[in-house]
PDB file of N, CA and C in Angstrom:
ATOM      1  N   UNK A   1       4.968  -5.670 -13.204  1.00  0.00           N
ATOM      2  CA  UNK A   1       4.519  -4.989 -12.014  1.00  0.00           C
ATOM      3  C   UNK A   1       4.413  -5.995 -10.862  1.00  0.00           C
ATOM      4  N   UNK A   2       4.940  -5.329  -9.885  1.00  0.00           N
ATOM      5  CA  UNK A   2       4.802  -6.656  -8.510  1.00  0.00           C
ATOM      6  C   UNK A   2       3.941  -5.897  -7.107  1.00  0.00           C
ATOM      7  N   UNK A   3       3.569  -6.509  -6.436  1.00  0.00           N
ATOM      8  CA  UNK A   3       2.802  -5.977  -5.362  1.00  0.00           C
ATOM      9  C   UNK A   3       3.387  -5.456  -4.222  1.00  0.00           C
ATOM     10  N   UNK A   4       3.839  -5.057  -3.406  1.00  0.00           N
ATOM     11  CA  UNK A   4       4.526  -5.201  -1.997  1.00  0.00           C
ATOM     12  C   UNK A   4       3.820  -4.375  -1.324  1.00  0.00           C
ATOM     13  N   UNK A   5       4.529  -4.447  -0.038  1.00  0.00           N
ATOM     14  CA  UNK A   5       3.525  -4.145   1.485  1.00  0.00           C
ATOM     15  C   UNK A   5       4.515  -3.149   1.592  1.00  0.00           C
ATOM     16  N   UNK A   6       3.445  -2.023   2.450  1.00  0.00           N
ATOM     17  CA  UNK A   6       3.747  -1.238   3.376  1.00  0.00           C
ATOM     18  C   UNK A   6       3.137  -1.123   5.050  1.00  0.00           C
ATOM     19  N   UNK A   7       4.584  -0.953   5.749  1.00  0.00           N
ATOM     20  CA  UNK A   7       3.494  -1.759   7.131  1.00  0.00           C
ATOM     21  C   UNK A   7       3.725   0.205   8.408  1.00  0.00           C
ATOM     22  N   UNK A   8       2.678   0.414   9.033  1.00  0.00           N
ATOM     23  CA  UNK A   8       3.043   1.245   9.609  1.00  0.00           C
ATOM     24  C   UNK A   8       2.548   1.152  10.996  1.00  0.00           C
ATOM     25  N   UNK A   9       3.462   0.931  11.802  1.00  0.00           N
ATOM     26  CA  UNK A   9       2.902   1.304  13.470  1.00  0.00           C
ATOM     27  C   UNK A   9       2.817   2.579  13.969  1.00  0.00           C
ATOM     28  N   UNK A  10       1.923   2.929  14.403  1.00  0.00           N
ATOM     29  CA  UNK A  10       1.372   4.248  15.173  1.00  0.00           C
ATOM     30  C   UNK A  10       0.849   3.635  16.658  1.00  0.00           C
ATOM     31  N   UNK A  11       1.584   4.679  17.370  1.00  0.00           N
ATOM     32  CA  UNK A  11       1.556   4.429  18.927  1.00  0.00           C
ATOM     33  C   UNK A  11       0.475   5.852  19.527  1.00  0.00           C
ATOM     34  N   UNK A  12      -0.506   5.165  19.746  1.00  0.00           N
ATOM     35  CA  UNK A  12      -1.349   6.579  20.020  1.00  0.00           C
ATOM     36  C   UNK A  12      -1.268   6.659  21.669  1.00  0.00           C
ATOM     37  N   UNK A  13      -1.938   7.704  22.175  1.00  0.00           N
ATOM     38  CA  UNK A  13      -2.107   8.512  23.195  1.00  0.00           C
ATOM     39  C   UNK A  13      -3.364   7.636  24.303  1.00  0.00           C
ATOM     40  N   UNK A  14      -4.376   7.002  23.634  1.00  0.00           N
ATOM     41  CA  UNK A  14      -5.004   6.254  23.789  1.00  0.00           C
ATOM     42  C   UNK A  14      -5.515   5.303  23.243  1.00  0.00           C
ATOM     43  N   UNK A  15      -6.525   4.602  23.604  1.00  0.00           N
ATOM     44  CA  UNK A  15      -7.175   3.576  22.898  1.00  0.00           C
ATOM     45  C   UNK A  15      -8.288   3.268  21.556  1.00  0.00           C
ATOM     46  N   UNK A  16      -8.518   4.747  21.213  1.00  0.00           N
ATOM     47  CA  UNK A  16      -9.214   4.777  20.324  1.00  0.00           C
ATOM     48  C   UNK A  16      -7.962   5.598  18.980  1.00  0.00           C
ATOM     49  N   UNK A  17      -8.622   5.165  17.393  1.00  0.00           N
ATOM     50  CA  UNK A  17      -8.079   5.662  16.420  1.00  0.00           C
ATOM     51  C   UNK A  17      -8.021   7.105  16.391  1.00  0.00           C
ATOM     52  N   UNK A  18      -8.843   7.952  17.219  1.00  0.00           N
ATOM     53  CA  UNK A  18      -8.829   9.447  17.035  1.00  0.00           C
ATOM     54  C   UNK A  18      -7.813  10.392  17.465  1.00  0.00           C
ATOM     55  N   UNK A  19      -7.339   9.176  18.825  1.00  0.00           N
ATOM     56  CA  UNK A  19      -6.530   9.853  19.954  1.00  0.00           C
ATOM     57  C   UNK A  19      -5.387  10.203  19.189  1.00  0.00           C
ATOM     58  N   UNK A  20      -4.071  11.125  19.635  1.00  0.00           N
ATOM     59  CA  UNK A  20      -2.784  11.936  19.030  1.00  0.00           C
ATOM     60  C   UNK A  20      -1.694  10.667  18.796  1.00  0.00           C
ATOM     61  N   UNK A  21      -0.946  10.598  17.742  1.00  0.00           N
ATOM     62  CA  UNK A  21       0.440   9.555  17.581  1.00  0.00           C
ATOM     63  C   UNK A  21       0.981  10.415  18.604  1.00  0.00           C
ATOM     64  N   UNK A  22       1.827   9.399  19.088  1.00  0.00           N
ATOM     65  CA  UNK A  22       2.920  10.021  20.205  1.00  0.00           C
ATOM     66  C   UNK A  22       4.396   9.068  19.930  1.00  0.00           C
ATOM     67  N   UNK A  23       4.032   7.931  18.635  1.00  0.00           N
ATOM     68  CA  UNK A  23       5.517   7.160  17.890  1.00  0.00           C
ATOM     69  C   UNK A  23       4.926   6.484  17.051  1.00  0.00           C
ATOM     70  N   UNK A  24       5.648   6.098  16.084  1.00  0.00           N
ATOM     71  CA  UNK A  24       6.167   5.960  14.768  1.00  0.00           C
ATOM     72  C   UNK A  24       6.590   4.701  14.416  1.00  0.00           C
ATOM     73  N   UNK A  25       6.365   3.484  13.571  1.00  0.00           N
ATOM     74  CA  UNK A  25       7.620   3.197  12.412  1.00  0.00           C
ATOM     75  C   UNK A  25       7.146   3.145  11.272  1.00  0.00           C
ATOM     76  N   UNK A  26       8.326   3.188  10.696  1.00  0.00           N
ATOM     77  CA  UNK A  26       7.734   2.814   9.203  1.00  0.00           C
ATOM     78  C   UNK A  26       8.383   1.514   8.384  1.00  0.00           C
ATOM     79  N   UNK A  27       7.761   0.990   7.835  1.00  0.00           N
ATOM     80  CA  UNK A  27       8.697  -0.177   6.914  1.00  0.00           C
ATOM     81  C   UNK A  27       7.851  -0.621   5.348  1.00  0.00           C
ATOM     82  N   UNK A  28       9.348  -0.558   4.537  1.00  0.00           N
ATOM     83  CA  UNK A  28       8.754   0.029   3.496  1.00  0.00           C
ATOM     84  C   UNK A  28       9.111  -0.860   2.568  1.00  0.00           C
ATOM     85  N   UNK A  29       8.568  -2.152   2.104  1.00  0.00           N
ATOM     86  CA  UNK A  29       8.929  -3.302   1.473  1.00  0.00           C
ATOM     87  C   UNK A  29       9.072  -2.494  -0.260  1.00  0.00           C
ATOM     88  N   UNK A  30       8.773  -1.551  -0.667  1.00  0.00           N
ATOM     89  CA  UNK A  30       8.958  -1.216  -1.839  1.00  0.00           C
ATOM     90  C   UNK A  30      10.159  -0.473  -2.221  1.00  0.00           C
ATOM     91  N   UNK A  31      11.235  -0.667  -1.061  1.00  0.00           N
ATOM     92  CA  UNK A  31      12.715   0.188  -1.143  1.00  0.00           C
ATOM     93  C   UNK A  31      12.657   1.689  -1.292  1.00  0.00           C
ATOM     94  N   UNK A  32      11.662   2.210  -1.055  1.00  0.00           N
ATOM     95  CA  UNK A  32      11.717   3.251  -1.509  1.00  0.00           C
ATOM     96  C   UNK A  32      10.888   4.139  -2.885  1.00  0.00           C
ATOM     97  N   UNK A  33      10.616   3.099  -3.792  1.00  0.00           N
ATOM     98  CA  UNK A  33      10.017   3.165  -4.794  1.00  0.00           C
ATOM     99  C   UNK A  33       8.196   3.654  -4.769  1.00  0.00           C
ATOM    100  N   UNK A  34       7.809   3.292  -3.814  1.00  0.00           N
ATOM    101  CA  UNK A  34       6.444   3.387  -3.534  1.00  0.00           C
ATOM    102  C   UNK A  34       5.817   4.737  -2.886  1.00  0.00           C
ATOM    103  N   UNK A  35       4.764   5.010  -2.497  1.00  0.00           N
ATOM    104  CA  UNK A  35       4.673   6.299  -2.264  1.00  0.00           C
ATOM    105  C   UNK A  35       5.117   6.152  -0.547  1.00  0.00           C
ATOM    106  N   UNK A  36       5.637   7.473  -0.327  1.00  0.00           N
ATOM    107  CA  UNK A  36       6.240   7.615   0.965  1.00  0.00           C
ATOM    108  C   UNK A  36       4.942   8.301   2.168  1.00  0.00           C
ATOM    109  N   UNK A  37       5.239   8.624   3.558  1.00  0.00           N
ATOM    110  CA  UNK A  37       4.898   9.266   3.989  1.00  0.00           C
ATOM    111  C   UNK A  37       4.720  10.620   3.966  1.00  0.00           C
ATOM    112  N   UNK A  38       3.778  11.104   4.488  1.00  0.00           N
ATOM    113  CA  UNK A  38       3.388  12.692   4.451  1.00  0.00           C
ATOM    114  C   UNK A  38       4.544  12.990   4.866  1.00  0.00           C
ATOM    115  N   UNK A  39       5.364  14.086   4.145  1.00  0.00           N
ATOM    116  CA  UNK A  39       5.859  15.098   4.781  1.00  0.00           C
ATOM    117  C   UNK A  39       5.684  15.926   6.139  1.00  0.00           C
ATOM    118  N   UNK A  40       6.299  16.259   7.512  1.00  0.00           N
ATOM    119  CA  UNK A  40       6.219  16.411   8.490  1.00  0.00           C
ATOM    120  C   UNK A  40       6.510  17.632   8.335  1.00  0.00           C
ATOM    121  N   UNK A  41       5.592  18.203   9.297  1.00  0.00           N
ATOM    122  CA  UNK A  41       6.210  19.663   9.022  1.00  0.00           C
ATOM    123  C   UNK A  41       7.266  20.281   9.670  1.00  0.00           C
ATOM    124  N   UNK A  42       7.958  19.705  11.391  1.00  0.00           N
ATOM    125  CA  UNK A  42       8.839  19.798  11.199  1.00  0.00           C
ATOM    126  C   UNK A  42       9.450  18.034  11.917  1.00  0.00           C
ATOM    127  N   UNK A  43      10.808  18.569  12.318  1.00  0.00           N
ATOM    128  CA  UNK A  43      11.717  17.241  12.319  1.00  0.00           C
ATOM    129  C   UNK A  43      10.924  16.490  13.474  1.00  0.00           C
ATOM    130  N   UNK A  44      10.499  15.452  14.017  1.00  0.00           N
ATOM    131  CA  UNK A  44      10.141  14.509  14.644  1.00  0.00           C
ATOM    132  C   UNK A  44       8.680  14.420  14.871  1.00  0.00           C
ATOM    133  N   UNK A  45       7.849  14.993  14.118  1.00  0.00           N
ATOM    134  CA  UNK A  45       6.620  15.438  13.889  1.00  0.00           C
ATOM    135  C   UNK A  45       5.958  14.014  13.396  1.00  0.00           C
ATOM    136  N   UNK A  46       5.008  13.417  14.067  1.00  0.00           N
ATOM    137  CA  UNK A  46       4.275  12.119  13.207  1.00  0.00           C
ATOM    138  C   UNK A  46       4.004  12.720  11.691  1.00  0.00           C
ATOM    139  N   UNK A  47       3.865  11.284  11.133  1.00  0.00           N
ATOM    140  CA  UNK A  47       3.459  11.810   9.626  1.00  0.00           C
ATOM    141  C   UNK A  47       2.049  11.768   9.587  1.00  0.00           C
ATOM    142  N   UNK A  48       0.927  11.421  10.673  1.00  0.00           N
ATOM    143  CA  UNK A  48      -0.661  11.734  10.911  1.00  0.00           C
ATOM    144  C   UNK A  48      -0.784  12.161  12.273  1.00  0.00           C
ATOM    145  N   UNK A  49      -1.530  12.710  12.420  1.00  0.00           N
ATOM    146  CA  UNK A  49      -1.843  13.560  14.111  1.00  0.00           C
ATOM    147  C   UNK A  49      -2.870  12.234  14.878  1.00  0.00           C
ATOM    148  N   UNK A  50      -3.499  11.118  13.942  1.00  0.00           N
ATOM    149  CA  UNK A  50      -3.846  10.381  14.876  1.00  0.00           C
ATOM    150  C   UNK A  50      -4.297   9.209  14.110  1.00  0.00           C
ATOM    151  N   UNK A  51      -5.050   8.185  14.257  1.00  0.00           N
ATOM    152  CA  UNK A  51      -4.753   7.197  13.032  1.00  0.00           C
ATOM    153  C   UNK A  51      -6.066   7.362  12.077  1.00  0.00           C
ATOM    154  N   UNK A  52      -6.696   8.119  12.542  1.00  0.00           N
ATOM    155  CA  UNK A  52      -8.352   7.852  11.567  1.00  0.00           C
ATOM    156  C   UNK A  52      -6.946   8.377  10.210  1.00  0.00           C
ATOM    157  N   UNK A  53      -6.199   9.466  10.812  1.00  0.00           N
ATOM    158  CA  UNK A  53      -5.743  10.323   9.232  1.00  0.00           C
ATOM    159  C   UNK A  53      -5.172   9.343   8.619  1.00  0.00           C
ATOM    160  N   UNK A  54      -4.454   8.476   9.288  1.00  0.00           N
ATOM    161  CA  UNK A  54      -3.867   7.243   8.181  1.00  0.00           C
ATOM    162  C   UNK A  54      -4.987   6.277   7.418  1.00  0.00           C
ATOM    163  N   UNK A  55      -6.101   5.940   7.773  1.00  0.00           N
ATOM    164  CA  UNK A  55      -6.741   5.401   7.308  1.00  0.00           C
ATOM    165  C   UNK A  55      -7.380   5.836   6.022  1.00  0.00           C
ATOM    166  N   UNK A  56      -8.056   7.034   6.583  1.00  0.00           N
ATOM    167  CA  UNK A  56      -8.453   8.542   5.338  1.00  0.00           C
ATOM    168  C   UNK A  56      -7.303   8.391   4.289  1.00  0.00           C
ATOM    169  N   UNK A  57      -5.605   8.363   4.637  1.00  0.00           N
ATOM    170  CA  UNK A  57      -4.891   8.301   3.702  1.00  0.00           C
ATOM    171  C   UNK A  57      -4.947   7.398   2.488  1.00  0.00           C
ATOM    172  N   UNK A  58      -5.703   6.079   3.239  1.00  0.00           N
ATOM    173  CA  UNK A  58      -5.508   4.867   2.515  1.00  0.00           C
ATOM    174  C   UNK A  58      -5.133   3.518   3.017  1.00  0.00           C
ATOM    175  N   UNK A  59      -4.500   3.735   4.629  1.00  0.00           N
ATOM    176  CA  UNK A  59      -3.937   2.631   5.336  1.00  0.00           C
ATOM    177  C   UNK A  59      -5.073   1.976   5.435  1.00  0.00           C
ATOM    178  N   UNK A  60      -4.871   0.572   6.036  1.00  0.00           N
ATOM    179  CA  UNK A  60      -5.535  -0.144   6.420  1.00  0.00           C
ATOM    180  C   UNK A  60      -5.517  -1.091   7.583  1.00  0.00           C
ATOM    181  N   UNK A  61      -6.194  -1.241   8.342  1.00  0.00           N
ATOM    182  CA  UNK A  61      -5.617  -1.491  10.105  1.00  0.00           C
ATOM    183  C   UNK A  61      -5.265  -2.950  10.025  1.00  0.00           C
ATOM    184  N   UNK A  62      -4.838  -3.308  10.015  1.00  0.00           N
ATOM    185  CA  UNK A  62      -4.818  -4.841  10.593  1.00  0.00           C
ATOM    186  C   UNK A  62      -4.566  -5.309  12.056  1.00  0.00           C
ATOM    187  N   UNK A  63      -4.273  -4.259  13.060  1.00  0.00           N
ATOM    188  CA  UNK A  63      -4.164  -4.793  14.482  1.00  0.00           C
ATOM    189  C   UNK A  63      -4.558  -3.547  15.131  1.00  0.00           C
ATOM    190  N   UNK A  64      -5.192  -3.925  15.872  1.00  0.00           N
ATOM    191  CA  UNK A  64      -5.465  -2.411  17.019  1.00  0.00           C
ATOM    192  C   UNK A  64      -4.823  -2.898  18.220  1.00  0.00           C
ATOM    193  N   UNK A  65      -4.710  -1.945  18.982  1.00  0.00           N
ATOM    194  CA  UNK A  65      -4.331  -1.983  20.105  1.00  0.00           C
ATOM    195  C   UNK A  65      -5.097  -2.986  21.497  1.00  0.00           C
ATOM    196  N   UNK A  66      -4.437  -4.117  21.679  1.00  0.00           N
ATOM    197  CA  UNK A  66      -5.224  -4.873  23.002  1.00  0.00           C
ATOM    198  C   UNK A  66      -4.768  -4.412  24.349  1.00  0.00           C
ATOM    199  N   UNK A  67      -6.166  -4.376  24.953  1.00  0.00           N
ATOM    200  CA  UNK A  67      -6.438  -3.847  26.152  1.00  0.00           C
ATOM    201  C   UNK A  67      -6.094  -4.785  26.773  1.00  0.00           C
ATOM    202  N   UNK A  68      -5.322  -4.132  27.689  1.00  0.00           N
ATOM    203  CA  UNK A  68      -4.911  -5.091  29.126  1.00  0.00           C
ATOM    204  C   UNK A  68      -4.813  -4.241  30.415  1.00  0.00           C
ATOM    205  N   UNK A  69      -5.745  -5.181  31.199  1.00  0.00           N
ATOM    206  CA  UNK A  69      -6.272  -3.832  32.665  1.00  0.00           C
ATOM    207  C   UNK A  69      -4.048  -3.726  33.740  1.00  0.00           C
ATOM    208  N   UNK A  70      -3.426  -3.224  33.933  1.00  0.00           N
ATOM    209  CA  UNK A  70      -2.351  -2.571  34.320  1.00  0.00           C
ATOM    210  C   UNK A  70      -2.650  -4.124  35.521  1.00  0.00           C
ATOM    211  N   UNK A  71      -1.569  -4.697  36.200  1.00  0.00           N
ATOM    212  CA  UNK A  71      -1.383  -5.620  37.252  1.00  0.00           C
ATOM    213  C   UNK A  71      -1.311  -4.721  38.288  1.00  0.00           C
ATOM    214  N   UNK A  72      -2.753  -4.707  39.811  1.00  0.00           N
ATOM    215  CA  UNK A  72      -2.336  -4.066  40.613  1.00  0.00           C
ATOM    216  C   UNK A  72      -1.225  -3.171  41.194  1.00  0.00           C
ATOM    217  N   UNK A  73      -1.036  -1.815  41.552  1.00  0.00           N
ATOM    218  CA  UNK A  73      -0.125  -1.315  42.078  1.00  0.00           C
ATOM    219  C   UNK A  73       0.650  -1.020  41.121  1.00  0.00           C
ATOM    220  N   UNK A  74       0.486  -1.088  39.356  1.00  0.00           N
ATOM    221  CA  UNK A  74       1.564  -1.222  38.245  1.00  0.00           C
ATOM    222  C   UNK A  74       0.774   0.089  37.371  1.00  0.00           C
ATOM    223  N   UNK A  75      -0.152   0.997  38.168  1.00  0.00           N
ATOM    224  CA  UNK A  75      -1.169   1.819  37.424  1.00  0.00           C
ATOM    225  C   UNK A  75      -0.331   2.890  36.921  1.00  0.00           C
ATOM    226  N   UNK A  76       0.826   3.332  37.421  1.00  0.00           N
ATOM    227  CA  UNK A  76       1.618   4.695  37.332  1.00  0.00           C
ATOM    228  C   UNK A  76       3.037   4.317  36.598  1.00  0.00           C
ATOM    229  N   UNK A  77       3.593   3.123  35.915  1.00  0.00           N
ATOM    230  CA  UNK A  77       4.258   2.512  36.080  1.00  0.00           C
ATOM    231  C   UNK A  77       4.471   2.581  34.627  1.00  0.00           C
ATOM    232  N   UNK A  78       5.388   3.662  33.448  1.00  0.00           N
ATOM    233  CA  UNK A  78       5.685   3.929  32.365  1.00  0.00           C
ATOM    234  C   UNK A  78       6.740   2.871  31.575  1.00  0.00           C
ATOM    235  N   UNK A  79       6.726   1.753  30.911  1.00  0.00           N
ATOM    236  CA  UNK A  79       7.470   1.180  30.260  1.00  0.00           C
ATOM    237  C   UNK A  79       7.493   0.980  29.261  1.00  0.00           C
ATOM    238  N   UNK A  80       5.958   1.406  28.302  1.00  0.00           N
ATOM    239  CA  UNK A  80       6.679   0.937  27.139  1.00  0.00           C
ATOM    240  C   UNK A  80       5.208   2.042  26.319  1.00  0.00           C
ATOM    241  N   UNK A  81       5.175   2.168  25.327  1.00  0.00           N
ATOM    242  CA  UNK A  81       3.777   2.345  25.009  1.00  0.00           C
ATOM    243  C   UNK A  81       2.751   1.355  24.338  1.00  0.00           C
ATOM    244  N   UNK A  82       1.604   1.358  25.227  1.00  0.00           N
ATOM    245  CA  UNK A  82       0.990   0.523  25.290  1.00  0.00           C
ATOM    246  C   UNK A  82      -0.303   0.240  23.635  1.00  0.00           C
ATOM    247  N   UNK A  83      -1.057   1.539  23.580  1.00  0.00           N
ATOM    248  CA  UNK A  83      -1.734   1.856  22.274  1.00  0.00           C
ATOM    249  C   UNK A  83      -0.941   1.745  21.136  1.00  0.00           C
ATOM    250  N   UNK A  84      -0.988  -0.090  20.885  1.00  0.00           N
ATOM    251  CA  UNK A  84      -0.196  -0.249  19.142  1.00  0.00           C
ATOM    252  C   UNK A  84      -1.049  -0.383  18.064  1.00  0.00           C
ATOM    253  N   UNK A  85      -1.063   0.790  17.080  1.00  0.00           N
ATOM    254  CA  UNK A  85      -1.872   0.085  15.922  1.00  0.00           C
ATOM    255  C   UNK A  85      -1.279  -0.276  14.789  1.00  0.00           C
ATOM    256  N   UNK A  86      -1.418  -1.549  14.024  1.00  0.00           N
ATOM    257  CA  UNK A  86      -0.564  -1.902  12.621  1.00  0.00           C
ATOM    258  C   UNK A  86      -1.222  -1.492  11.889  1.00  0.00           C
ATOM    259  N   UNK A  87      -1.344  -1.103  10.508  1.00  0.00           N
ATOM    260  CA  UNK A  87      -1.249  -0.585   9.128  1.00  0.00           C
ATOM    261  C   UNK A  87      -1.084  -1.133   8.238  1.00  0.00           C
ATOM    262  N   UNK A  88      -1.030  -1.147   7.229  1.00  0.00           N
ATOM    263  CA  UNK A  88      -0.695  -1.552   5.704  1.00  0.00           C
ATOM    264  C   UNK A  88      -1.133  -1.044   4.412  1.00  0.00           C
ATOM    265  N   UNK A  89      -0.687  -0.980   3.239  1.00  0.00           N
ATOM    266  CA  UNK A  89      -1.129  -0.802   2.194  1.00  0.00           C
ATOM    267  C   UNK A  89       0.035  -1.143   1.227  1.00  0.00           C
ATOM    268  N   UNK A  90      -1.046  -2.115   0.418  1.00  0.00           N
ATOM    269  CA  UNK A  90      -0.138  -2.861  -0.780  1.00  0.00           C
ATOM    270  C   UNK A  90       0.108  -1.606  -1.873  1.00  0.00           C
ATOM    271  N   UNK A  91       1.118  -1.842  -2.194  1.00  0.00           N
ATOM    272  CA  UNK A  91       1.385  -0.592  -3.283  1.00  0.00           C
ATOM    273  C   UNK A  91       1.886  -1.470  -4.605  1.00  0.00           C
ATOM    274  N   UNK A  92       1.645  -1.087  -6.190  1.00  0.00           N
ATOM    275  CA  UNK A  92       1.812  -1.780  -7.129  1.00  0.00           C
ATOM    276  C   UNK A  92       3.585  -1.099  -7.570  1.00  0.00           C
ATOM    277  N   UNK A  93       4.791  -1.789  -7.645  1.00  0.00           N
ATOM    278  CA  UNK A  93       5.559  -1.057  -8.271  1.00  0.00           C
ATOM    279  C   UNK A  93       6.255  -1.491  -9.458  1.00  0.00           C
ATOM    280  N   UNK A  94       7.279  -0.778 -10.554  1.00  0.00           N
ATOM    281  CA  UNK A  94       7.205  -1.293 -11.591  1.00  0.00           C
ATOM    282  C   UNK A  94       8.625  -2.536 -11.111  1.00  0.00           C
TER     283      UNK A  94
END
C-alpha cells in the first residue's frame, strides 16, 4: 500500500470558505485509482457549491486565499480570480 496526494483548487466568489466555487482543478496523484470527485449534476457544475463542503468531504486546506487591497484605480479591473483555496487529502492505494 502507498500513500499519495490529492490536491484541489477551488476559486470562490469571495473570501471566506462559505462563499459559491465559481472554478475548479483537480489533480490526482493516485491516477485515477483513488476516490474521485462528487459527481456533478450537470456538465460544468463544481464538484462542492463552496469549500466548507470540501472540507465536510474530508479535504483539508492547506492555503487560503491572500488578501491583497486592488492598486488604486485597478478596483473594477477583472483578470484573474483572485479567492484561491488549496486542498488535499492523502489517499491509501493498493
Amino acid at each position: 500500500m502507498t500513500t499519495r496526494q490529492q490536491v484541489l483548487y477551488l476559486w470562490l466568489d469571495g473570501s471566506s470558505l462559505d462563499e459559491k466555487v465559481v472554478g475548479w482543478a483537480f489533480h490526482d496523484g493516485t491516477d485515477g485509482v483513488g476516490p474521485q470527485l462528487p459527481d456533478a449534476a450537470a456538465p460544468g457544475k463544481p464538484p462542492y457549491a463552496n469549500g466548507v463542503g470540501a472540507l465536510r468531504d474530508g479535504w483539508m486546506l492547506l492555503q487560503s486565499a491572500q488578501l491583497v487591497p486592488p492598486a488604486p484605480g485597478q478596483e473594477h479591473v477583472n483578470s484573474y480570480l483572485e479567492y484561491e483555496f488549496v486542498l488535499e487529502r492523502r489517499v491509501t492505494v493498493p
